[in-house]
PDB file of N, CA and C in Angstrom:
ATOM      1  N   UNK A   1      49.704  -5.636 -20.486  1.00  0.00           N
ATOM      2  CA  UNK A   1      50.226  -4.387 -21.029  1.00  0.00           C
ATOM      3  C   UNK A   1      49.266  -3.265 -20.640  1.00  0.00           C
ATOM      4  N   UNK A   2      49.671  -2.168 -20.210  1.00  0.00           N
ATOM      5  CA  UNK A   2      49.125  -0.927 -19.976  1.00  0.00           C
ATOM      6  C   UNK A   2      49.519   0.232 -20.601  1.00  0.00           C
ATOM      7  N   UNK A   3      48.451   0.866 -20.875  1.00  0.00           N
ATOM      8  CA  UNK A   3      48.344   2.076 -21.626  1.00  0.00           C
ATOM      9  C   UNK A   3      47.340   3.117 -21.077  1.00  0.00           C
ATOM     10  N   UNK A   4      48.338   4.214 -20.915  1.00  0.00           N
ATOM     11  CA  UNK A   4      47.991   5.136 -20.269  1.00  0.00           C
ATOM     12  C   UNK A   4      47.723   6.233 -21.070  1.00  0.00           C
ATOM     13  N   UNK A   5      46.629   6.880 -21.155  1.00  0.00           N
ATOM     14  CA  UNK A   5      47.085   8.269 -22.090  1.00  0.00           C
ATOM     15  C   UNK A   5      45.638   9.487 -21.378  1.00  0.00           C
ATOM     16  N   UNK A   6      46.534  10.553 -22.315  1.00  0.00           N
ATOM     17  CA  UNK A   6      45.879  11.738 -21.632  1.00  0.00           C
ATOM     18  C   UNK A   6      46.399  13.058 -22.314  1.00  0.00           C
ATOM     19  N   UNK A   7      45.732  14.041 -22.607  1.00  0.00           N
ATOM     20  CA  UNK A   7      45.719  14.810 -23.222  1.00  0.00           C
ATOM     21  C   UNK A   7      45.644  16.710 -22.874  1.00  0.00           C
ATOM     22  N   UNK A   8      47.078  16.962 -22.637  1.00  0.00           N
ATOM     23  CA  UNK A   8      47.319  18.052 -21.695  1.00  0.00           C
ATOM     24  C   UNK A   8      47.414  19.409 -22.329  1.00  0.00           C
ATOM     25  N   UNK A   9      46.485  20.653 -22.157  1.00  0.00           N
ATOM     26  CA  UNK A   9      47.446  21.898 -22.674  1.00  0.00           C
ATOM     27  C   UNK A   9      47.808  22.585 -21.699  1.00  0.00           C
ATOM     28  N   UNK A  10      49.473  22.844 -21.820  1.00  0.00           N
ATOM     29  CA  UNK A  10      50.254  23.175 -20.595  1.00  0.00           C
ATOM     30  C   UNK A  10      49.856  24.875 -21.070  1.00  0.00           C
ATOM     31  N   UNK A  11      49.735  25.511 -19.512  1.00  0.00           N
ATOM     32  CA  UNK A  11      49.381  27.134 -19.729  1.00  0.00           C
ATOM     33  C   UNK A  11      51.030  27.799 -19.102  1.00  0.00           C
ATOM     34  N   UNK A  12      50.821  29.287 -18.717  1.00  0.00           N
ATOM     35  CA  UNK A  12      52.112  29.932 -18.844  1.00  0.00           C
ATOM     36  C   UNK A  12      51.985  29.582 -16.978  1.00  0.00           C
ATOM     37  N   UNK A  13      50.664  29.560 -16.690  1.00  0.00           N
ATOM     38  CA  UNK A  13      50.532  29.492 -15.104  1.00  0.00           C
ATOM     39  C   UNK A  13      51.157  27.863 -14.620  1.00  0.00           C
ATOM     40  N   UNK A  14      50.970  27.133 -15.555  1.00  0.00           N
ATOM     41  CA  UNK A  14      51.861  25.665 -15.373  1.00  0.00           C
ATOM     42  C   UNK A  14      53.492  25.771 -15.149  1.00  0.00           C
ATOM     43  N   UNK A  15      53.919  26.398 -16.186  1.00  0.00           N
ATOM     44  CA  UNK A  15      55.251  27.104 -16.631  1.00  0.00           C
ATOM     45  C   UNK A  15      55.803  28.128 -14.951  1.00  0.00           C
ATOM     46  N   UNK A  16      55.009  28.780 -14.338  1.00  0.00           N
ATOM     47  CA  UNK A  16      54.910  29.422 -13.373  1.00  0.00           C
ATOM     48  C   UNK A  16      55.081  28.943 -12.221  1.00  0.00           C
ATOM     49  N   UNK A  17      54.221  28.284 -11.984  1.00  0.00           N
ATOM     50  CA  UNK A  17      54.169  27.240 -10.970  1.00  0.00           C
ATOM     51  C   UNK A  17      55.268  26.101 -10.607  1.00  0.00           C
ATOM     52  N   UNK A  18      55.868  25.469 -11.861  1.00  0.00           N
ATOM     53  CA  UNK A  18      56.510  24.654 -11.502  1.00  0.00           C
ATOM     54  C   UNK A  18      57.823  25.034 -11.520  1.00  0.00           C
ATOM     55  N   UNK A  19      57.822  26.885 -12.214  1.00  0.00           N
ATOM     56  CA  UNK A  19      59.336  27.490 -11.691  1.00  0.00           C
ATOM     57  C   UNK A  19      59.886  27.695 -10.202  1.00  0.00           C
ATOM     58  N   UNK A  20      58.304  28.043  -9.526  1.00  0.00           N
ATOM     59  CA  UNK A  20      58.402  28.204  -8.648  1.00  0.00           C
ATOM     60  C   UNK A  20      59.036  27.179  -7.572  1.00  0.00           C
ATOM     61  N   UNK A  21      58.213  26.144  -7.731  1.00  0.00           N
ATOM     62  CA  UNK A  21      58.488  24.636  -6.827  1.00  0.00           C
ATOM     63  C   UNK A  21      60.112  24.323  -6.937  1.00  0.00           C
ATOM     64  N   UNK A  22      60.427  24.610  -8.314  1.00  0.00           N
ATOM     65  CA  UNK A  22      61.731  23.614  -8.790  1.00  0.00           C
ATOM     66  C   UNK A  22      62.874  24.594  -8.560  1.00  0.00           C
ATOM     67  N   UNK A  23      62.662  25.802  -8.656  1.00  0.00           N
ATOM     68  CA  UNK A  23      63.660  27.083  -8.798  1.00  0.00           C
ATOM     69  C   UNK A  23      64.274  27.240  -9.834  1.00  0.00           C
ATOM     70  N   UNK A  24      64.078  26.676 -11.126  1.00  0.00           N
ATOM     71  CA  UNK A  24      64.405  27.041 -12.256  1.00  0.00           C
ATOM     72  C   UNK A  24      63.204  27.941 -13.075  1.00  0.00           C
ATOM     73  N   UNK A  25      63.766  29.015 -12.691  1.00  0.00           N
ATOM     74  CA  UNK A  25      62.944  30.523 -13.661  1.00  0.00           C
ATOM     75  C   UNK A  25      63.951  31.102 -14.559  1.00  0.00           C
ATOM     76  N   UNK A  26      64.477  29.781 -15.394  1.00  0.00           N
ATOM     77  CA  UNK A  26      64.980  30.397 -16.353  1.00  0.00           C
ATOM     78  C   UNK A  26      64.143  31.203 -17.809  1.00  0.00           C
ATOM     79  N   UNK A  27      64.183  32.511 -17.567  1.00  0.00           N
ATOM     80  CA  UNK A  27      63.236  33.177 -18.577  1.00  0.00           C
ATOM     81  C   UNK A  27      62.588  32.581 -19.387  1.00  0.00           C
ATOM     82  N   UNK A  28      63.513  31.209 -20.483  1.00  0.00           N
ATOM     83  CA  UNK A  28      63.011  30.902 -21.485  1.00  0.00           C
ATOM     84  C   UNK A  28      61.001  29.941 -21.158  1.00  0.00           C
ATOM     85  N   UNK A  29      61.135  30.028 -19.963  1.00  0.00           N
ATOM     86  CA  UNK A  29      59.928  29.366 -19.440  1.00  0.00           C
ATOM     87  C   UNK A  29      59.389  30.445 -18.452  1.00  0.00           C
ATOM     88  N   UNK A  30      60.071  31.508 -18.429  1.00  0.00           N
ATOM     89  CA  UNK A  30      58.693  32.131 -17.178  1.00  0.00           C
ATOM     90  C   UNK A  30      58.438  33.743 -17.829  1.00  0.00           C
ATOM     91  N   UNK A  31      59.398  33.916 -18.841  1.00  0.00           N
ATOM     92  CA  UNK A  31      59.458  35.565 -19.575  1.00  0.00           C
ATOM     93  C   UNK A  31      58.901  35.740 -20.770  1.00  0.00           C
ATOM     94  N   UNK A  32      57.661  35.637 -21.101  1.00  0.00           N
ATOM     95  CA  UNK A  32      57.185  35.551 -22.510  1.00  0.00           C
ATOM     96  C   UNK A  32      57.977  36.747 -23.393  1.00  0.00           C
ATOM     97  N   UNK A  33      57.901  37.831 -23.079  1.00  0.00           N
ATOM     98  CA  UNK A  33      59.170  39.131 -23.673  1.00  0.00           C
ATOM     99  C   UNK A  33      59.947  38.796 -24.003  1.00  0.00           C
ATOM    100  N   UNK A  34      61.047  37.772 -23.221  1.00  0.00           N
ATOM    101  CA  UNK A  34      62.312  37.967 -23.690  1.00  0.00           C
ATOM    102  C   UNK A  34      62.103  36.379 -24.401  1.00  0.00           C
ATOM    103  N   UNK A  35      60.915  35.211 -24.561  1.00  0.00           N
ATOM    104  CA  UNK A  35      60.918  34.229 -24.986  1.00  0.00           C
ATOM    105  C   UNK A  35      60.795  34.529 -26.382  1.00  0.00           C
ATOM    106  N   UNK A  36      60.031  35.375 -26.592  1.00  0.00           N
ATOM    107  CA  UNK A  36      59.407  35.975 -28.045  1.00  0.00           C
ATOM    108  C   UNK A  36      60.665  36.368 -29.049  1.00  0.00           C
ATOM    109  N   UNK A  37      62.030  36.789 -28.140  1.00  0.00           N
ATOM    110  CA  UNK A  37      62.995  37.273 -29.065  1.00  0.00           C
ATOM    111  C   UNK A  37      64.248  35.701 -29.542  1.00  0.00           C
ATOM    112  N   UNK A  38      63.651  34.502 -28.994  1.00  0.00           N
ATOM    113  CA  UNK A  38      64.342  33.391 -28.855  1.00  0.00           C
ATOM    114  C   UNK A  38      64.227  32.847 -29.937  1.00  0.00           C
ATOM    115  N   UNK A  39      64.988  31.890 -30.878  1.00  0.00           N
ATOM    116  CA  UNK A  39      64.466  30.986 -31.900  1.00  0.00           C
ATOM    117  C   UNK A  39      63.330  29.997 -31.312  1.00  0.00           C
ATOM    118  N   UNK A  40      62.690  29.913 -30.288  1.00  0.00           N
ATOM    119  CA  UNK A  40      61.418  29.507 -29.834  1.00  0.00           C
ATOM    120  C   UNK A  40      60.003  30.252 -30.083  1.00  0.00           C
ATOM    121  N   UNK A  41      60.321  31.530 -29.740  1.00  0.00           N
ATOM    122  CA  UNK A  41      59.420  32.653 -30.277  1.00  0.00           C
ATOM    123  C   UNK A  41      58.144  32.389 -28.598  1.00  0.00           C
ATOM    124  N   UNK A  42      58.129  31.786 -27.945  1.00  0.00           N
ATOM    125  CA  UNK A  42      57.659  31.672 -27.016  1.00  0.00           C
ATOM    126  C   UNK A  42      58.216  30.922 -25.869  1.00  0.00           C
ATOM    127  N   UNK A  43      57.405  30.755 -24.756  1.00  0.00           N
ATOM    128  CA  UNK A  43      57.665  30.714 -23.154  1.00  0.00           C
ATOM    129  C   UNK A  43      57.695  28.918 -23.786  1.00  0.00           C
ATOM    130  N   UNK A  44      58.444  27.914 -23.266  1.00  0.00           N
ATOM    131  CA  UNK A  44      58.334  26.530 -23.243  1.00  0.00           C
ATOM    132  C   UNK A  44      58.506  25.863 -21.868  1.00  0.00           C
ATOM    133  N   UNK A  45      58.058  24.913 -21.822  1.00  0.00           N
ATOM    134  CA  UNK A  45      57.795  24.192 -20.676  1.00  0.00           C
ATOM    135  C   UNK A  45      59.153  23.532 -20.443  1.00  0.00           C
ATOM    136  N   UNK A  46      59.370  23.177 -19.107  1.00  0.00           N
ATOM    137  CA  UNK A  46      60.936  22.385 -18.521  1.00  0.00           C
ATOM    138  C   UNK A  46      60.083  21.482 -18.534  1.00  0.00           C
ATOM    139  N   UNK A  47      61.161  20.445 -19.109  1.00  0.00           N
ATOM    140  CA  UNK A  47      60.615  19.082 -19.684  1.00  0.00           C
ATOM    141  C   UNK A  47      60.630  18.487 -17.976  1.00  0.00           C
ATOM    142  N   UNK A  48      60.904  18.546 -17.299  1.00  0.00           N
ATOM    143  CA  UNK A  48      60.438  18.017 -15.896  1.00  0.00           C
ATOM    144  C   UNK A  48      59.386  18.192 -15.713  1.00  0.00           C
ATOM    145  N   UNK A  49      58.608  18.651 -16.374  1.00  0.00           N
ATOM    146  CA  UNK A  49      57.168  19.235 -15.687  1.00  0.00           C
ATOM    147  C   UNK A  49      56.455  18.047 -16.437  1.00  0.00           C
ATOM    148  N   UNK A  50      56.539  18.247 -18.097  1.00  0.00           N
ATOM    149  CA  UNK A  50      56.182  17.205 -18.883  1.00  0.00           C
ATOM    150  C   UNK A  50      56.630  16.005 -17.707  1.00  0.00           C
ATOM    151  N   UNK A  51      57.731  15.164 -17.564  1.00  0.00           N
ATOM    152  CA  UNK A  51      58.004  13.883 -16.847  1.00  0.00           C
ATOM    153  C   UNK A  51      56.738  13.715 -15.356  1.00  0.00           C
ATOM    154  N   UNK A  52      56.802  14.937 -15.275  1.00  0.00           N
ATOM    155  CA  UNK A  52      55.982  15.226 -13.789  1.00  0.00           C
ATOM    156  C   UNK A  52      54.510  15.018 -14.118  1.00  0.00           C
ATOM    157  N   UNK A  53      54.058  15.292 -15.260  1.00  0.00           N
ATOM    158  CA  UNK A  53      52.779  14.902 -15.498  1.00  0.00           C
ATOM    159  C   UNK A  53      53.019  13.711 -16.198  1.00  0.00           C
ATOM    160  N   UNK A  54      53.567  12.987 -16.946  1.00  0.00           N
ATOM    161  CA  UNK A  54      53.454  11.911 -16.807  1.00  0.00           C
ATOM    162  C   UNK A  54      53.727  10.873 -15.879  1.00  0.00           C
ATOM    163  N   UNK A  55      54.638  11.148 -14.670  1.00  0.00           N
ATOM    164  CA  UNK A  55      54.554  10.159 -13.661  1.00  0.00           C
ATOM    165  C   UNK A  55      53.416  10.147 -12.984  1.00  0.00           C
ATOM    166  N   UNK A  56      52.080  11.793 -13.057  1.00  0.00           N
ATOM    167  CA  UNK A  56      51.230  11.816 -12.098  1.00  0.00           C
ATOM    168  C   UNK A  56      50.621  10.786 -12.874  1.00  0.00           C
ATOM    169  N   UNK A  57      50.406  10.573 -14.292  1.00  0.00           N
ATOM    170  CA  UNK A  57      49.639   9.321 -14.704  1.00  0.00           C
ATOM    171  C   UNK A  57      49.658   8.331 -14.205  1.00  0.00           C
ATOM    172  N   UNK A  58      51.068   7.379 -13.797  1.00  0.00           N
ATOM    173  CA  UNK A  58      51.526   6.475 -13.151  1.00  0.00           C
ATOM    174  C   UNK A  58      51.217   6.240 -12.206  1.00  0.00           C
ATOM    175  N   UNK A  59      51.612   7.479 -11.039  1.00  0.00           N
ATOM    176  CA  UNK A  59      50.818   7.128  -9.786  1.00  0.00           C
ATOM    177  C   UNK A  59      49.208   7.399  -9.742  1.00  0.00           C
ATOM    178  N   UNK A  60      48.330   8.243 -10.686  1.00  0.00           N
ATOM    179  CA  UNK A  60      47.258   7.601 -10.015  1.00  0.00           C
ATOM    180  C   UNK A  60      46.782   6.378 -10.810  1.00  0.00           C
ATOM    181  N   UNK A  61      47.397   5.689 -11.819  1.00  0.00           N
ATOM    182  CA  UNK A  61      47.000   3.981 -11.799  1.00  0.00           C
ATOM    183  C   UNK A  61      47.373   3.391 -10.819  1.00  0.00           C
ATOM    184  N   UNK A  62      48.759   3.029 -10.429  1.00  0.00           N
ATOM    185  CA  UNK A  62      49.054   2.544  -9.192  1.00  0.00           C
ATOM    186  C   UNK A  62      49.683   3.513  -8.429  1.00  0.00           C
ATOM    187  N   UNK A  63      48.964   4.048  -7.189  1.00  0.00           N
ATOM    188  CA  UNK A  63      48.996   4.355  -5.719  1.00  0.00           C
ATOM    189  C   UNK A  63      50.231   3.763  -5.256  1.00  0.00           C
ATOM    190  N   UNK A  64      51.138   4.719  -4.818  1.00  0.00           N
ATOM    191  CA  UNK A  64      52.617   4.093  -4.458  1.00  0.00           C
ATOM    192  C   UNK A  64      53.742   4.009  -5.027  1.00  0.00           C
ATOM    193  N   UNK A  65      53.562   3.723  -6.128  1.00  0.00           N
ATOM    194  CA  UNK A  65      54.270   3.323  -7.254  1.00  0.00           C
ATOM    195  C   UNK A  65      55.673   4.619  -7.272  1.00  0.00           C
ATOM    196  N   UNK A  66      56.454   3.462  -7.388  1.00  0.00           N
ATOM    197  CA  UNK A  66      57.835   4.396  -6.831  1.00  0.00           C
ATOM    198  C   UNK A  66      58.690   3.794  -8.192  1.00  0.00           C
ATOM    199  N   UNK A  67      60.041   4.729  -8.505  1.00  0.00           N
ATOM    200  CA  UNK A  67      60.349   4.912  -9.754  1.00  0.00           C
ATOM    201  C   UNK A  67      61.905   4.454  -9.202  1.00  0.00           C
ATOM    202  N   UNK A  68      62.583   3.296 -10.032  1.00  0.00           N
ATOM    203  CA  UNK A  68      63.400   3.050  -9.677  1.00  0.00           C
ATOM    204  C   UNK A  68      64.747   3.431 -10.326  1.00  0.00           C
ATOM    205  N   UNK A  69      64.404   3.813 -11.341  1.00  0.00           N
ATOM    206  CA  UNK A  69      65.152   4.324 -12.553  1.00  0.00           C
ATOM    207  C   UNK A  69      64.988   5.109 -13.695  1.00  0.00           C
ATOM    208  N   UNK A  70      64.844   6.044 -14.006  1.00  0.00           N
ATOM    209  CA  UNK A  70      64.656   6.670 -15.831  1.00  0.00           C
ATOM    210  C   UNK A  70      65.442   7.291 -16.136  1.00  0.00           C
ATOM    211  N   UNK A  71      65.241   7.300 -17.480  1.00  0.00           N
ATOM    212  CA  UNK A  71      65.927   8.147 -19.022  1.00  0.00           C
ATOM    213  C   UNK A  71      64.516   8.663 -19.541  1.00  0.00           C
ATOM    214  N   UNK A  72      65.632   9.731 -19.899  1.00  0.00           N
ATOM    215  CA  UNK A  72      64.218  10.388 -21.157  1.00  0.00           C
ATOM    216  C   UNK A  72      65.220  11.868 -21.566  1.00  0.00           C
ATOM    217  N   UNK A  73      64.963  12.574 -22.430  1.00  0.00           N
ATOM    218  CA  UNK A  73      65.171  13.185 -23.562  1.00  0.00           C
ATOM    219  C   UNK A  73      64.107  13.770 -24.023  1.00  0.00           C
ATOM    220  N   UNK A  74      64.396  15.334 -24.247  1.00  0.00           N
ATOM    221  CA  UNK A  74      62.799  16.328 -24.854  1.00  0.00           C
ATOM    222  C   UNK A  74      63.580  16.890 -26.335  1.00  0.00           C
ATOM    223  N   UNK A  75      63.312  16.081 -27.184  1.00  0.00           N
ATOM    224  CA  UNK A  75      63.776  16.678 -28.575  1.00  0.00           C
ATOM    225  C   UNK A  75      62.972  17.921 -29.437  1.00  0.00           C
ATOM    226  N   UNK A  76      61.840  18.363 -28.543  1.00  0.00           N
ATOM    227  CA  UNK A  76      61.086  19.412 -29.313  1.00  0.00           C
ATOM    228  C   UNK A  76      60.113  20.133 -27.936  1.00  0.00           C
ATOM    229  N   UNK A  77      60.059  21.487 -27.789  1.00  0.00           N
ATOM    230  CA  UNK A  77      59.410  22.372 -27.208  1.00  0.00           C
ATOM    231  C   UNK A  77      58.115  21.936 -26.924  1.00  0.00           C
ATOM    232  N   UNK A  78      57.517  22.481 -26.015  1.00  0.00           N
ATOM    233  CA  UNK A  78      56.197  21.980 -25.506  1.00  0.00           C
ATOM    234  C   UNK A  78      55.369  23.343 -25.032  1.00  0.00           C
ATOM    235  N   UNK A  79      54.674  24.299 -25.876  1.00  0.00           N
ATOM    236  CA  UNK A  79      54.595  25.359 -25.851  1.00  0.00           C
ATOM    237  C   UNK A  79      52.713  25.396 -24.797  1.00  0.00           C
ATOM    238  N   UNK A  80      52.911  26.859 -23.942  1.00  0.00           N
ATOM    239  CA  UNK A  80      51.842  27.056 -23.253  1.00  0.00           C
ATOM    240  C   UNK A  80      50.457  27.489 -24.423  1.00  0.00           C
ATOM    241  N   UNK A  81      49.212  26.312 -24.271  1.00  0.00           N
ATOM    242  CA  UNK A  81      48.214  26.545 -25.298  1.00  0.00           C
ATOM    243  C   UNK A  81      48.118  25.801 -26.070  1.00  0.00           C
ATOM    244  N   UNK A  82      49.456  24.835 -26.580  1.00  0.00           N
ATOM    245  CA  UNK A  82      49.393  23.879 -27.666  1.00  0.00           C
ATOM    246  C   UNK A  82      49.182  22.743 -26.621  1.00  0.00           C
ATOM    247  N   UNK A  83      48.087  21.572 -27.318  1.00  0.00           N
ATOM    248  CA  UNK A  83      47.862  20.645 -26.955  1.00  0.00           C
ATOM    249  C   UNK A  83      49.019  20.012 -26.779  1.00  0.00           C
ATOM    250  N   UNK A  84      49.050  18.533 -25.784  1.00  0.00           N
ATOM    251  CA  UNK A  84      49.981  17.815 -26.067  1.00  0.00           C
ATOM    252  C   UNK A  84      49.291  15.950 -25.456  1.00  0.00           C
ATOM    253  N   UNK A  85      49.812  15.094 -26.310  1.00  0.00           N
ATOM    254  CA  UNK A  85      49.328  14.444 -26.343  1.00  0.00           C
ATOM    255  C   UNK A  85      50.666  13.070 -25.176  1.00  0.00           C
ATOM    256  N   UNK A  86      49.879  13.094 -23.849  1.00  0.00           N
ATOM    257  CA  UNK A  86      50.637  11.917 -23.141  1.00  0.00           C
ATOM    258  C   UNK A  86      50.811  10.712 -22.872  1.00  0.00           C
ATOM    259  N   UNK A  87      51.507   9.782 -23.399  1.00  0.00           N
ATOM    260  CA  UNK A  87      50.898   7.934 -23.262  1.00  0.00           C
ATOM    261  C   UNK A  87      52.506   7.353 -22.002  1.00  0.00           C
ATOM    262  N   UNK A  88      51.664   6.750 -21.772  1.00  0.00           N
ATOM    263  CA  UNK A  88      52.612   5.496 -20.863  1.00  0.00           C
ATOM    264  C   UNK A  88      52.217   4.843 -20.988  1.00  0.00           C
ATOM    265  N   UNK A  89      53.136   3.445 -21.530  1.00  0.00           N
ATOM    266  CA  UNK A  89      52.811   2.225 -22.268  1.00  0.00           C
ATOM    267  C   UNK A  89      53.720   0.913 -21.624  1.00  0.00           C
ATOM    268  N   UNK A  90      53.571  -0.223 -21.106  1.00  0.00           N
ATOM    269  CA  UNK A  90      54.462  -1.182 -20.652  1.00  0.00           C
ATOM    270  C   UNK A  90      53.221  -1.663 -19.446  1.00  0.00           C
ATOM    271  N   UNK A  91      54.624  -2.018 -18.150  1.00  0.00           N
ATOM    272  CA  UNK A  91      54.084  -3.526 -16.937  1.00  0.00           C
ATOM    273  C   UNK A  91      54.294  -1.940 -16.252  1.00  0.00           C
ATOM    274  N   UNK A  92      53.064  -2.215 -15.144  1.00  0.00           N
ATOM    275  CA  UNK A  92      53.400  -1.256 -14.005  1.00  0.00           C
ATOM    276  C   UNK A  92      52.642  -2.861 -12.939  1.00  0.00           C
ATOM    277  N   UNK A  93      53.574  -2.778 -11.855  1.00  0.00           N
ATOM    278  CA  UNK A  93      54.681  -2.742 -12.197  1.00  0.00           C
ATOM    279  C   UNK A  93      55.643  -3.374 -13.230  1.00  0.00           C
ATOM    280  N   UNK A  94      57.251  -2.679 -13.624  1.00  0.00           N
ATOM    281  CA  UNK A  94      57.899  -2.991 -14.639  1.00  0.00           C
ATOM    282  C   UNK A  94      58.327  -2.009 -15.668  1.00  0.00           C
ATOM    283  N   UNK A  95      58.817  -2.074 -16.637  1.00  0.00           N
ATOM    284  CA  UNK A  95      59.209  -1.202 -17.270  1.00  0.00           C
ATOM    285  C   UNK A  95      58.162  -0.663 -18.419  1.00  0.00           C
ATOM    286  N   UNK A  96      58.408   0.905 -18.034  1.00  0.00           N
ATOM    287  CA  UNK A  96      57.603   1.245 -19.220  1.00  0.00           C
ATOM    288  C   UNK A  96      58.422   2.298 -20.215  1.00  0.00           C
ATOM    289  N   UNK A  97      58.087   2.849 -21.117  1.00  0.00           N
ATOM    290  CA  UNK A  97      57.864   3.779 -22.077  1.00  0.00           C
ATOM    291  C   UNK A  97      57.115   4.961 -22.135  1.00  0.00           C
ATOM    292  N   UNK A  98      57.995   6.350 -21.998  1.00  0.00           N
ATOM    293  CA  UNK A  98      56.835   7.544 -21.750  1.00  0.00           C
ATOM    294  C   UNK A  98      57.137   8.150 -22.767  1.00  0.00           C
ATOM    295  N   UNK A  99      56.029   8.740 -23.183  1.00  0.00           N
ATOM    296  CA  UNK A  99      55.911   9.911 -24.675  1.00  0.00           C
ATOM    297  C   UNK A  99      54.966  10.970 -24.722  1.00  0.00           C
ATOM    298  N   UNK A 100      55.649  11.795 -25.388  1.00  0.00           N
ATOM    299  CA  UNK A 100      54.313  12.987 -25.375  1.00  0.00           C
ATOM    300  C   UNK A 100      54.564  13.918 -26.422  1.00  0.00           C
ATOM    301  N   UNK A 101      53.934  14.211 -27.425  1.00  0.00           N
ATOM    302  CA  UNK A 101      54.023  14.607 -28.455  1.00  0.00           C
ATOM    303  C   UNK A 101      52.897  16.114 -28.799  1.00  0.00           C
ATOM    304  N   UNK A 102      53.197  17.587 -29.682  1.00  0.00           N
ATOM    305  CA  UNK A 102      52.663  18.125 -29.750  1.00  0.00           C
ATOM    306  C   UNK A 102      51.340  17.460 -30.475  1.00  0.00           C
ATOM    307  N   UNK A 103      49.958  17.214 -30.310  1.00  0.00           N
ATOM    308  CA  UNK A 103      49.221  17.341 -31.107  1.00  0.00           C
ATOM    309  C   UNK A 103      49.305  17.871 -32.481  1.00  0.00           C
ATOM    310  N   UNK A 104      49.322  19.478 -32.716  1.00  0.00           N
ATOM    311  CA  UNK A 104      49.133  20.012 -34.361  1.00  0.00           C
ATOM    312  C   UNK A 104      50.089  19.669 -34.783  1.00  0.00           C
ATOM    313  N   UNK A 105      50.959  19.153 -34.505  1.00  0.00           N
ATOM    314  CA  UNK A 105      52.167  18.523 -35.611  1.00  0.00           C
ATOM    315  C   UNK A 105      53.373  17.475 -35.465  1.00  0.00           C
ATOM    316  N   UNK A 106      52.898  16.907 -34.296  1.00  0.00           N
ATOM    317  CA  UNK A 106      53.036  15.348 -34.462  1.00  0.00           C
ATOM    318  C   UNK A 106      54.837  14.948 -33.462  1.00  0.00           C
ATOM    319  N   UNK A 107      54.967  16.595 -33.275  1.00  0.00           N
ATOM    320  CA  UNK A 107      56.863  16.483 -33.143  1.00  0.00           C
ATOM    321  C   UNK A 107      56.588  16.305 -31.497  1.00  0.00           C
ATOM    322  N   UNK A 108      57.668  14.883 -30.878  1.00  0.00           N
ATOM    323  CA  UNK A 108      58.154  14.509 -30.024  1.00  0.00           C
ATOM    324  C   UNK A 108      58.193  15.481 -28.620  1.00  0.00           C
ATOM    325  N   UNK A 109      57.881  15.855 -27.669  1.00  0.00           N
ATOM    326  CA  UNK A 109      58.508  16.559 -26.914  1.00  0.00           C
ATOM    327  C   UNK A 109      59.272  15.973 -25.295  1.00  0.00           C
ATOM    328  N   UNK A 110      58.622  14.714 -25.370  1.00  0.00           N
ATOM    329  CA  UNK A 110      59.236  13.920 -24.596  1.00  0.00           C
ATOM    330  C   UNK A 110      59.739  12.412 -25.107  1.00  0.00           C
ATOM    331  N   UNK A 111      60.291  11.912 -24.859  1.00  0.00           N
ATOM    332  CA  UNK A 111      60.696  10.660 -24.818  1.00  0.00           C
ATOM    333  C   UNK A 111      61.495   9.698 -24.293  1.00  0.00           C
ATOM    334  N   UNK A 112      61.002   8.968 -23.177  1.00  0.00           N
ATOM    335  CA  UNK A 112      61.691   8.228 -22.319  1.00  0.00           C
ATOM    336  C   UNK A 112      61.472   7.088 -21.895  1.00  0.00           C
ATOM    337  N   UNK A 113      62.283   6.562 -20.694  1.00  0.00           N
ATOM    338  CA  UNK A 113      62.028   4.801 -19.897  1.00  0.00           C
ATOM    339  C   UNK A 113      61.771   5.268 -18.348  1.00  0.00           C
ATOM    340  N   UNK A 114      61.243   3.907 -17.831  1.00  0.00           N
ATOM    341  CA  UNK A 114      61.145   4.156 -16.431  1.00  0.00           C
ATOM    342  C   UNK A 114      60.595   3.069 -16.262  1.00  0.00           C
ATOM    343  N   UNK A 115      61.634   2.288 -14.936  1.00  0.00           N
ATOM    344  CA  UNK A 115      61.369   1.176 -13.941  1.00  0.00           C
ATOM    345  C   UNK A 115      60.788   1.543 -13.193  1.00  0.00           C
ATOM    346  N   UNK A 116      59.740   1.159 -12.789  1.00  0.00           N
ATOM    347  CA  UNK A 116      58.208   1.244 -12.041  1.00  0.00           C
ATOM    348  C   UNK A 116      58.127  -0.214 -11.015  1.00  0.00           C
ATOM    349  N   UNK A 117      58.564   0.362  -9.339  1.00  0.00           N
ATOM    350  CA  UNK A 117      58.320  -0.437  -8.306  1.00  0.00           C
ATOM    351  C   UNK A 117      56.877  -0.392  -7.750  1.00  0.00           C
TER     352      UNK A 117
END
């Protein structure tokens, strides 16, 4: 069994960056102004980015390591500044379990699977 963990605070330049790469600059992640007037009250991260740092976990345990399948689901915001806390847990290779949760208050922001070749 492997357990992976790591402990990330995503900034607005994270949020930035990976609008850029992905082409989703949808405000609610790149416009702090117009995020502030949202029931979010701030800029939040595209949960791809979250998945994206947790697969970088994956590959640098195993080098190569190619993804044959996932699910996952972001039931809570992942705000630029707030800690967040990342584990990958299972067989690499094999199936694992990814999670990542705000630190100050414990709420979910990722949660998913992934077959690991």
């Amino acid at each position: 069994m492997t357990e992976l963990r790591e402990t990330w605070t995503p900034t607005q330049e994270d949020f930035d960056a990976f609008a850029r790469v992905s082409g989703d600059d949808n405000p609610i992640h790149v416009d702090p102004e117009f995020s502030a007037r949202t029931a979010f009250g701030a800029t939040v991260s595209h949960g791809m980015l979250i998945y994206t740092r947790l697969w970088g976990m994956v590959r640098a345990a195993r080098p190569g390591a190619r993804a044959v399948s996932q699910s996952m689901m972001f039931p809570n915001p992942a705000f630029a500044g707030i800690d967040v806390q990342l584990v990958v847990e299972g067989e690499l290779p094999g199936k694992v379990t990814m999670r990542a949760w705000r630190i100050s208050d414990d709420a979910e922001v990722f949660l998913g699977e992934a077959e690991v070749a």
